[in-house]
C-alpha atoms as a PDB file:
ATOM      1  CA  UNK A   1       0.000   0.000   0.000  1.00  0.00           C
ATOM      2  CA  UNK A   2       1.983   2.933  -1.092  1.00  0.00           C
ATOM      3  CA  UNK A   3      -0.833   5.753  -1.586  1.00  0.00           C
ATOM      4  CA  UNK A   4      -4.332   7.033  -1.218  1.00  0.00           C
ATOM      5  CA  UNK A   5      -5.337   5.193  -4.541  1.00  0.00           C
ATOM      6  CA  UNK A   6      -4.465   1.946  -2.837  1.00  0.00           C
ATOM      7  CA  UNK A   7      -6.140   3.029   1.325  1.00  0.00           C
ATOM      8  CA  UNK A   8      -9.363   4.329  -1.507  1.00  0.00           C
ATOM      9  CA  UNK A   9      -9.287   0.409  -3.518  1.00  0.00           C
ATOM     10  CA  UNK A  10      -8.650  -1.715  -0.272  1.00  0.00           C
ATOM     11  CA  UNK A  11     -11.368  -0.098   1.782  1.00  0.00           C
ATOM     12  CA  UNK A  12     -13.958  -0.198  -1.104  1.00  0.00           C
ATOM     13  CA  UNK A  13     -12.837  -3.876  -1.681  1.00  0.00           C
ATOM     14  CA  UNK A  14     -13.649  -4.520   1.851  1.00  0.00           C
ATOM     15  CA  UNK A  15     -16.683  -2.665   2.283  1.00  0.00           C
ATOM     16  CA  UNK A  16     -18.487  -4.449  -0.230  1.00  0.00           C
ATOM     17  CA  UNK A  17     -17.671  -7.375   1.151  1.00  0.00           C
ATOM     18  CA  UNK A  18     -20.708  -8.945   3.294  1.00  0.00           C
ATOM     19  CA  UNK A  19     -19.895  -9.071   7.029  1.00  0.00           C
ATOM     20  CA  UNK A  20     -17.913  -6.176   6.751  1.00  0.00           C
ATOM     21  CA  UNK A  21     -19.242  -2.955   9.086  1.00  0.00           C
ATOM     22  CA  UNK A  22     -15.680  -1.083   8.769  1.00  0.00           C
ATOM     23  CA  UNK A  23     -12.321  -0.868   7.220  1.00  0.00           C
ATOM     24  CA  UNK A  24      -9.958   1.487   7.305  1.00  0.00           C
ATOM     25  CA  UNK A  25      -6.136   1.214   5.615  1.00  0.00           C
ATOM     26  CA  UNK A  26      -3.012   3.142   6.521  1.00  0.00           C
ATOM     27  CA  UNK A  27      -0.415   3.576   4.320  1.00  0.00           C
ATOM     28  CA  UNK A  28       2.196   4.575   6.812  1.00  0.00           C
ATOM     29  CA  UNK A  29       1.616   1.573   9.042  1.00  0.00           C
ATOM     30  CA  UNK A  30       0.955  -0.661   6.009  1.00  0.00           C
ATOM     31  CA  UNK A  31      -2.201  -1.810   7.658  1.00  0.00           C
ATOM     32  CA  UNK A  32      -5.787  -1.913   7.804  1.00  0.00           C
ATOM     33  CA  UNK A  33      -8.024  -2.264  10.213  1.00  0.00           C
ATOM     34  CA  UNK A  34     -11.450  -4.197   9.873  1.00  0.00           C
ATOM     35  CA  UNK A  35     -14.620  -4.311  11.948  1.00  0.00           C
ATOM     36  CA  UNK A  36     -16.892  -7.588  10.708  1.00  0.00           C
ATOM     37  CA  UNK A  37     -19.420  -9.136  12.304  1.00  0.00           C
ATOM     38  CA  UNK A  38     -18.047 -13.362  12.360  1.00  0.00           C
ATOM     39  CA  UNK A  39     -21.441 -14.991  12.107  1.00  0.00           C
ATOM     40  CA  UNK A  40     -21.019 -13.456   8.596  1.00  0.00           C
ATOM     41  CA  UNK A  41     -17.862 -13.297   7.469  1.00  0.00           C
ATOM     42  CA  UNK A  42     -14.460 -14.405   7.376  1.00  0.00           C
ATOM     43  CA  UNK A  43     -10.537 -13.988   7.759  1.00  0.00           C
ATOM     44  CA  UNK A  44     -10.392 -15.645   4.315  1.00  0.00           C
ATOM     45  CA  UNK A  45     -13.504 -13.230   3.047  1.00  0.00           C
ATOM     46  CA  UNK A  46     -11.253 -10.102   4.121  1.00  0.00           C
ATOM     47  CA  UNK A  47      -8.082 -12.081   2.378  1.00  0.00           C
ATOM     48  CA  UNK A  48     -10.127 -12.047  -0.645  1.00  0.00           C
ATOM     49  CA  UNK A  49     -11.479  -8.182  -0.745  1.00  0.00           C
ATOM     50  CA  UNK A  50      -7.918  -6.939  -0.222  1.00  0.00           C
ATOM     51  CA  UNK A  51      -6.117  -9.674  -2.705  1.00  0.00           C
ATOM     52  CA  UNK A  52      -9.279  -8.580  -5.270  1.00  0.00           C
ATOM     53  CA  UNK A  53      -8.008  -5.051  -4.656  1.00  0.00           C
ATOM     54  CA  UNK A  54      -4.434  -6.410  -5.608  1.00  0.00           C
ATOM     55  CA  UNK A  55      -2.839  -6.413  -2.155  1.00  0.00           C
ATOM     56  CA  UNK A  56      -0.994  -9.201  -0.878  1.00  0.00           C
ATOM     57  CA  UNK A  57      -2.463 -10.395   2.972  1.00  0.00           C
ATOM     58  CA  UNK A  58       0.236 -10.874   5.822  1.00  0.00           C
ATOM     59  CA  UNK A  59      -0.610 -13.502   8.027  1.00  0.00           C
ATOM     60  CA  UNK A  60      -2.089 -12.126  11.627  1.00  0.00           C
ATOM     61  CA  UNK A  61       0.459 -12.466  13.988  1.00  0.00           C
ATOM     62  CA  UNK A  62      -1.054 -15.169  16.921  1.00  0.00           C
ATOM     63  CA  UNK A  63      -2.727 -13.131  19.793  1.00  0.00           C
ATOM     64  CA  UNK A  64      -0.818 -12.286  23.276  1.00  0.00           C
ATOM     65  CA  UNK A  65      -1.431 -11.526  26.129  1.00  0.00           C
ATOM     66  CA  UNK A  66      -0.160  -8.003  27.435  1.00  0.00           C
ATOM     67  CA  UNK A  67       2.721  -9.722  29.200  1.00  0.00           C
ATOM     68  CA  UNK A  68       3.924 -10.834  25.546  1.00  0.00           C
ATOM     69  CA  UNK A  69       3.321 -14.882  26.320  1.00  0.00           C
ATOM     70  CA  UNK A  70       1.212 -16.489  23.457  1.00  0.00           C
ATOM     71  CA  UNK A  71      -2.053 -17.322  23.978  1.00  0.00           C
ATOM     72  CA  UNK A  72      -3.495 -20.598  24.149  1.00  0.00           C
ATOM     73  CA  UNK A  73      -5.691 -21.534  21.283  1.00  0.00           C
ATOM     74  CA  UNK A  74      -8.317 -23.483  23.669  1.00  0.00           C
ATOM     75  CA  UNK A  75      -7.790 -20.455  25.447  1.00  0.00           C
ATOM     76  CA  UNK A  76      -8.554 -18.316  22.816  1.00  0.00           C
ATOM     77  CA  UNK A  77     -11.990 -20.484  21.421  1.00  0.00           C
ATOM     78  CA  UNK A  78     -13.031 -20.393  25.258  1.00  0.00           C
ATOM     79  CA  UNK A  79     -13.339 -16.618  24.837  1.00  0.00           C
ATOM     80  CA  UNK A  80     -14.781 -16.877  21.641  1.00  0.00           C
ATOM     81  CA  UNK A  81     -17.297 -18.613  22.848  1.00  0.00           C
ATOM     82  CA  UNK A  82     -17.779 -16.371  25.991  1.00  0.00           C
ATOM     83  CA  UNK A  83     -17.602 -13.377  23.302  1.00  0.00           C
ATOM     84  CA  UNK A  84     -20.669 -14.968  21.286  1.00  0.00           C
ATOM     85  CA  UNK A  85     -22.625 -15.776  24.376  1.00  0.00           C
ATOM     86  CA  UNK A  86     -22.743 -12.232  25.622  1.00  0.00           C
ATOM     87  CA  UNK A  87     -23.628 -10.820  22.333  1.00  0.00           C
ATOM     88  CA  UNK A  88     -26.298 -12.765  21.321  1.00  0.00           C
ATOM     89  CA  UNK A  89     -27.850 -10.477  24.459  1.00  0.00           C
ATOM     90  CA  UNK A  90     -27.179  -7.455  23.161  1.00  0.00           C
ATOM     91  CA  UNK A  91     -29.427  -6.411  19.815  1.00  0.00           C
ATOM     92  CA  UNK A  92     -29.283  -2.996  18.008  1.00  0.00           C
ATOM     93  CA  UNK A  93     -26.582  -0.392  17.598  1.00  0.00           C
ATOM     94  CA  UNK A  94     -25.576  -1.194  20.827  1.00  0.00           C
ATOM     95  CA  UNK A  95     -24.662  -4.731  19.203  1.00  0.00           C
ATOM     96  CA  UNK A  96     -21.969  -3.223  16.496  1.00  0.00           C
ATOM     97  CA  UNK A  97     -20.272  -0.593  19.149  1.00  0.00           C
ATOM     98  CA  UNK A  98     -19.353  -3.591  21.240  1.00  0.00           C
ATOM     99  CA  UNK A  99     -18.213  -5.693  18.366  1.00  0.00           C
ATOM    100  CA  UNK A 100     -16.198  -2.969  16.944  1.00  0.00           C
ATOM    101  CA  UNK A 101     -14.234  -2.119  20.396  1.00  0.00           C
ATOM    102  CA  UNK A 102     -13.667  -6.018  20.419  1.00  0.00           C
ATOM    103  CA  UNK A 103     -12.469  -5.872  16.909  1.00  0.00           C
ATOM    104  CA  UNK A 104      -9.950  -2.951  17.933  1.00  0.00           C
ATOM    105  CA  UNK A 105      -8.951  -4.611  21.769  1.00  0.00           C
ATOM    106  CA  UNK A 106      -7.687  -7.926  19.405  1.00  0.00           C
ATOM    107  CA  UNK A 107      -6.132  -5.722  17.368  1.00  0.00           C
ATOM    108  CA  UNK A 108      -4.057  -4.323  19.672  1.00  0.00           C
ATOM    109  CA  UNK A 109      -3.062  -7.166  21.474  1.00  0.00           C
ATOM    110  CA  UNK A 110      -2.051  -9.167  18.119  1.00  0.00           C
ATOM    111  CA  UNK A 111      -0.046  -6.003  17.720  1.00  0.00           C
ATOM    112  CA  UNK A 112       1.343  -6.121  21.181  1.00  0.00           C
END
């Protein structure tokens, strides 16, 4: 991503993508972050937007904790799960605020 051509065809690539309730590319980080909702989509479904857009995909670094240790994967689904159980009781706008702080929380700790 070298431009504001490239942030412009990454973040319409993603947008259009279903799932998708945010995306937002930086060229100076080389990054982009994306808020989805994961009943609907997809890490492969984001792959794809970007890659359609003509962007190769890093892989996600695996999540840590804020001490730096890895986290367990059984770890990791056991908060999925947790995650999914407490938003299936939320409904409404309130619903996508509280996915999209999630989405940003993992994002910092994968970048941690």
């Amino acid at each position: 991503m070298h431009c504001g051509f490239c942030v412009t065809g990454i973040e319409a690539a993603l947008k259009t993508t279903p799932g998708v309730i945010s995306a937002r590319a930086n060229p100076a980080s080389n990054a982009v972050d994306v808020g989805y909702h994961p009943e609907k989509t997809d890490f492969a479904a984001v792959r794809q937007a970007i890659e359609s857009a003509g962007h190769r995909v890093a892989e996600p670094k695996p999540a840590k904790t804020p001490e730096g240790e890895p986290i367990d994967p059984w770890e990791e689904a056991a908060r999925q799960e947790e995650y999914q159980t407490l938003m299936r009781k939320f409904s409404g706008p309130l619903r996508g605020i509280v996915r999209e702080v999630q989405n940003i929380v993992y994002a910092a700790l994968a970048a941690a």
